[in-house]
Protein backbone atom coordinates (compact mmCIF):
# COMPACT_ATOMS: atom_id res chain seq x y z
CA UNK A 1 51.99 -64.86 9.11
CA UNK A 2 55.22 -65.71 11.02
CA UNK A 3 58.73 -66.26 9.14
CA UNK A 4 58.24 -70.26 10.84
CA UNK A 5 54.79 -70.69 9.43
CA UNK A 6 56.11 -69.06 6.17
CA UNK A 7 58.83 -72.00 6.17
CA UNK A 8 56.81 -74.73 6.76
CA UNK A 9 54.45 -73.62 4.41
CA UNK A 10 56.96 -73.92 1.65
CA UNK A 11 58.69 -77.05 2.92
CA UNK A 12 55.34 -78.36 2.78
CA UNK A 13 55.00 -76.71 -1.22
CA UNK A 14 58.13 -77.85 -1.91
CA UNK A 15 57.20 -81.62 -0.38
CA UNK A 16 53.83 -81.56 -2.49
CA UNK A 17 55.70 -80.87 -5.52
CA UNK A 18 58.55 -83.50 -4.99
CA UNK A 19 60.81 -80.36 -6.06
CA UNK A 20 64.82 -80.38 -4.80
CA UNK A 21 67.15 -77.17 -3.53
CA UNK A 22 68.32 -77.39 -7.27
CA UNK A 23 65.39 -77.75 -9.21
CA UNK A 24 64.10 -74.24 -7.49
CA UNK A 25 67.56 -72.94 -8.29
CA UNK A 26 67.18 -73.81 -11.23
CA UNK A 27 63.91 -71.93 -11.79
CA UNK A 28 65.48 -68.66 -10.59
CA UNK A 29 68.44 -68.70 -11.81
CA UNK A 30 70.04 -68.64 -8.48
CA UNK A 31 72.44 -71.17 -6.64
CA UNK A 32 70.79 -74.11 -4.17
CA UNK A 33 72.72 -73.26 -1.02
CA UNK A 34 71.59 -69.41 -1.56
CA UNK A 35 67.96 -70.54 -2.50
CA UNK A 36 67.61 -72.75 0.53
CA UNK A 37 69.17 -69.89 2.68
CA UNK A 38 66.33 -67.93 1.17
CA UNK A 39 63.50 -70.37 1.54
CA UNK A 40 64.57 -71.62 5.56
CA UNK A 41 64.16 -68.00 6.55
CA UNK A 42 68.22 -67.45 6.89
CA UNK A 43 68.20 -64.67 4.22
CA UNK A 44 66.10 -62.51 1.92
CA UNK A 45 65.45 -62.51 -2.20
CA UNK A 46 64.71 -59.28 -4.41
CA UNK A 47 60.85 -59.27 -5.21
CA UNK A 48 61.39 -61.13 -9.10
CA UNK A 49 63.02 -63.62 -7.81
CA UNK A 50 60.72 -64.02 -4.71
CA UNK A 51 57.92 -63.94 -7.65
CA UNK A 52 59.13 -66.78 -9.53
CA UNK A 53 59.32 -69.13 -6.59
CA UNK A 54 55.99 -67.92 -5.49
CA UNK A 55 54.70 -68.69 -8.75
CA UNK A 56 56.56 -72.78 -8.95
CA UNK A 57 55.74 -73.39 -5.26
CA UNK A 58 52.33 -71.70 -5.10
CA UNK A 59 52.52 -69.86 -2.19
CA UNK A 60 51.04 -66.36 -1.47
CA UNK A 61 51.67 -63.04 -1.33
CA UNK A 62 52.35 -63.14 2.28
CA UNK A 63 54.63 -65.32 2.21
CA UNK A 64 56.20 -63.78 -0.41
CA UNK A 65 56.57 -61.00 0.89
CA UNK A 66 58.63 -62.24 3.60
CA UNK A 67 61.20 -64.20 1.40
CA UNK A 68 61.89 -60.15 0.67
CA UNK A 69 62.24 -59.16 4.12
CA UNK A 70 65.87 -59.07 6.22
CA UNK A 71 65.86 -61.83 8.66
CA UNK A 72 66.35 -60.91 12.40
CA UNK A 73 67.35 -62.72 15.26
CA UNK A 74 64.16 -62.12 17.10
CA UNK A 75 61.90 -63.86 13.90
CA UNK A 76 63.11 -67.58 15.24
CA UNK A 77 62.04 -69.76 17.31
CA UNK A 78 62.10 -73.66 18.00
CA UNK A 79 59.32 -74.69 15.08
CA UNK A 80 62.31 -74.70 12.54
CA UNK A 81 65.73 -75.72 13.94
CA UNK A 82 68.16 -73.37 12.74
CA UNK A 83 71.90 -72.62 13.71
CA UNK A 84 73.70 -69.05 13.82
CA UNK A 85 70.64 -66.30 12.90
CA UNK A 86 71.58 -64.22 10.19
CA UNK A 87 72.55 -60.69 10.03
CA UNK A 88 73.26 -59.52 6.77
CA UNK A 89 70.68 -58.78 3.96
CA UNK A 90 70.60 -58.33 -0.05
């Protein structure tokens, strides 16, 4: 699976489930501006955390494993529109 077809895949969860930036916050404990970082591919989670929103939005391990993984500039392209790529990891 690709980082873009991991993203649509949860903004389609997250859709289904009528769920906000906050309310997954919320659930991990974690801020909505870092969370939504996390879950539009702009930056990467430790595995618990990754776990827990795996577990509200429903997704799989594949896609879990790549809210873990360091975002690089080659991983985007035009399915999700993005701005500067980012360069820094957790």
């Amino acid at each position: 699976m690709t980082r873009n077809k991991a993203i649509m895949a949860i903004l389609e969860a997250k859709k289904e489930k009528g769920l906000t930036w906050e309310d997954i916050a919320d659930a991990v404990g974690g801020h909505k501006v870092w969370v939504a970082s996390v879950l539009l591919g702009r930056d990467n989670m430790n595995p618990e955390d990754a776990d827990r929103i795996a577990g509200l939005l429903g997704l799989d391990r594949e896609t879990t494993e790549i809210l873990q993984e360091c975002p690089v500039e080659e991983s985007f392209d035009d399915t999700v529109p993005m701005g500067q790529p980012a360069y820094r990891c957790h």
